[in-house]
Protein backbone atom coordinates (compact mmCIF):
# COMPACT_ATOMS: atom_id res chain seq x y z
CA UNK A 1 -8.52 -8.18 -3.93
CA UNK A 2 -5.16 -8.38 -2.17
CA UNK A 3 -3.57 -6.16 0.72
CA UNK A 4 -0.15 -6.15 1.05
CA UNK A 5 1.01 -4.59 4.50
CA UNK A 6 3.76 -4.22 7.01
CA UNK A 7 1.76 -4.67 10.37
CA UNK A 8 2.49 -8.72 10.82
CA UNK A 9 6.02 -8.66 9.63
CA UNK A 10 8.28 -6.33 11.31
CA UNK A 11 10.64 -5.74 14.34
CA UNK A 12 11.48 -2.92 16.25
CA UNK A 13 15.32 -2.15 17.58
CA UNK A 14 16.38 0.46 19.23
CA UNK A 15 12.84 2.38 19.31
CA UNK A 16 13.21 2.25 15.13
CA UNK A 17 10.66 -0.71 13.50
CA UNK A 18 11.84 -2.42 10.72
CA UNK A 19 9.52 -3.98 7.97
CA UNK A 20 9.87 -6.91 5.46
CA UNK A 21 9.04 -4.82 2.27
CA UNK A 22 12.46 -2.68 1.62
CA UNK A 23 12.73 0.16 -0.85
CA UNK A 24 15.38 -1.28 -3.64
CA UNK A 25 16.91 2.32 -4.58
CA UNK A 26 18.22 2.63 -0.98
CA UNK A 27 17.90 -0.85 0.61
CA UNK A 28 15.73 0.95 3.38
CA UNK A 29 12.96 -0.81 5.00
CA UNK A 30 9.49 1.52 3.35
CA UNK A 31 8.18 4.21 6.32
CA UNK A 32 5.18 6.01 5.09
CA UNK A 33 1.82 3.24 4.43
CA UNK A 34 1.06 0.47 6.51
CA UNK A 35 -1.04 -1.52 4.01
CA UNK A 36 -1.96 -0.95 0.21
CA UNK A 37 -5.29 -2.65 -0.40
CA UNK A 38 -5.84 -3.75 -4.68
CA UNK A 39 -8.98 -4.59 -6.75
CA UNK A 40 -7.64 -6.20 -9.85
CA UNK A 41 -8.44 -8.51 -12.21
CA UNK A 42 -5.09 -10.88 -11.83
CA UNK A 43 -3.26 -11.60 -8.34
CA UNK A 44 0.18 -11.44 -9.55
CA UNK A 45 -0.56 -7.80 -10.55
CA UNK A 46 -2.27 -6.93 -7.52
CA UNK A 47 0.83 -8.02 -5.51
CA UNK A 48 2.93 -6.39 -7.84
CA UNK A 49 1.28 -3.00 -7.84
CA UNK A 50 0.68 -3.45 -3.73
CA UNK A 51 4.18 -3.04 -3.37
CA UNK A 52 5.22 -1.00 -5.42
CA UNK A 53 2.94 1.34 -4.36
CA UNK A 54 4.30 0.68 -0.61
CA UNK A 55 8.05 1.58 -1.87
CA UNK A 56 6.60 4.75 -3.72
CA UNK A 57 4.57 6.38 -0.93
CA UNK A 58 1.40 7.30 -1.31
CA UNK A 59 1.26 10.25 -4.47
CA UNK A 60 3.43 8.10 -6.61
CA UNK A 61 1.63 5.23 -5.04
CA UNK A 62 -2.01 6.60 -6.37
CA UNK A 63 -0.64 7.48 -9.43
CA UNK A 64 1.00 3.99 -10.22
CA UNK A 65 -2.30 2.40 -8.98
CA UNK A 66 -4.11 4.84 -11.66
CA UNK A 67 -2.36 3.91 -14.65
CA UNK A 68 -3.52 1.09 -14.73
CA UNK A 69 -7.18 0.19 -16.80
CA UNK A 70 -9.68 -1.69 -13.89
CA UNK A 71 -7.11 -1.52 -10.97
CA UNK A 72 -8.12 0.57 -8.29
CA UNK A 73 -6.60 0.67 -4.38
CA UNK A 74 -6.75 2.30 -1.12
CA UNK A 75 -3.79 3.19 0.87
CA UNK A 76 -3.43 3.39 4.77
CA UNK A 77 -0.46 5.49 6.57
CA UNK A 78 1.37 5.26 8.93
CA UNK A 79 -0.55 7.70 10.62
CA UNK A 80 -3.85 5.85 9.93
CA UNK A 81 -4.81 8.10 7.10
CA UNK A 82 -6.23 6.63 4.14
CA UNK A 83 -6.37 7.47 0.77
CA UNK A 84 -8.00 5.83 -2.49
CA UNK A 85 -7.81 6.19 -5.95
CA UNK A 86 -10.69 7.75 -7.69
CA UNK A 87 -12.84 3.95 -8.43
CA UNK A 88 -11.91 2.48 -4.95
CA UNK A 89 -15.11 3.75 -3.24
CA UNK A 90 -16.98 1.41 -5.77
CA UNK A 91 -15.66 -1.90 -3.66
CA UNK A 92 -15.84 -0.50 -0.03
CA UNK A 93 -17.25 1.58 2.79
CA UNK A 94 -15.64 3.32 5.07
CA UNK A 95 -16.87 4.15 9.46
CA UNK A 96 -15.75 6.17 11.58
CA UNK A 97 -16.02 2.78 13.89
């Protein structure tokens, strides 16, 4: 399991915060998920797929999370939502605590 998030690295200027993980098709730092949380087999794919899924946003996220045999994930906006893909309740629980 590996999460990959943006809520140790980051910086805030001029009321904007600004993450480590940036979006390569516009050179933007990624708005949208705070942390991408994957169960997979190999680390190197989990971190892979982690942030990828964090550039994406969270439908393209699920979906690249999905397409892959034994990887599942959960998701976690900005706005403290959180989403899974359809195995990730398998490997956790979630409270309202």
């Amino acid at each position: 399991m590996l999460t990959s998030g943006d809520y140790e690295r980051y910086f805030v200027q001029d009321g904007v915060r600004y993450t480590h993980i940036v979006d390569p098709r516009n050179g933007q730092t990624v708005r949208g998920i705070s942390s991408v949380t994957i169960v997979a087999d190999e680390a190197a794919l989990a971190d892979a797929i982690a942030t990828a899924a964090m550039v994406l946003g969270v439908e393209q996220g699920i979906a690249l999370i999905e397409s892959f045999p034994g990887v599942e994930g959960l998701l976690v906006t900005d706005e403290g939502s959180v989403v899974m893909s359809q195995g990730m309740s398998a490997f956790t629980e979630l409270s309202g605590r």
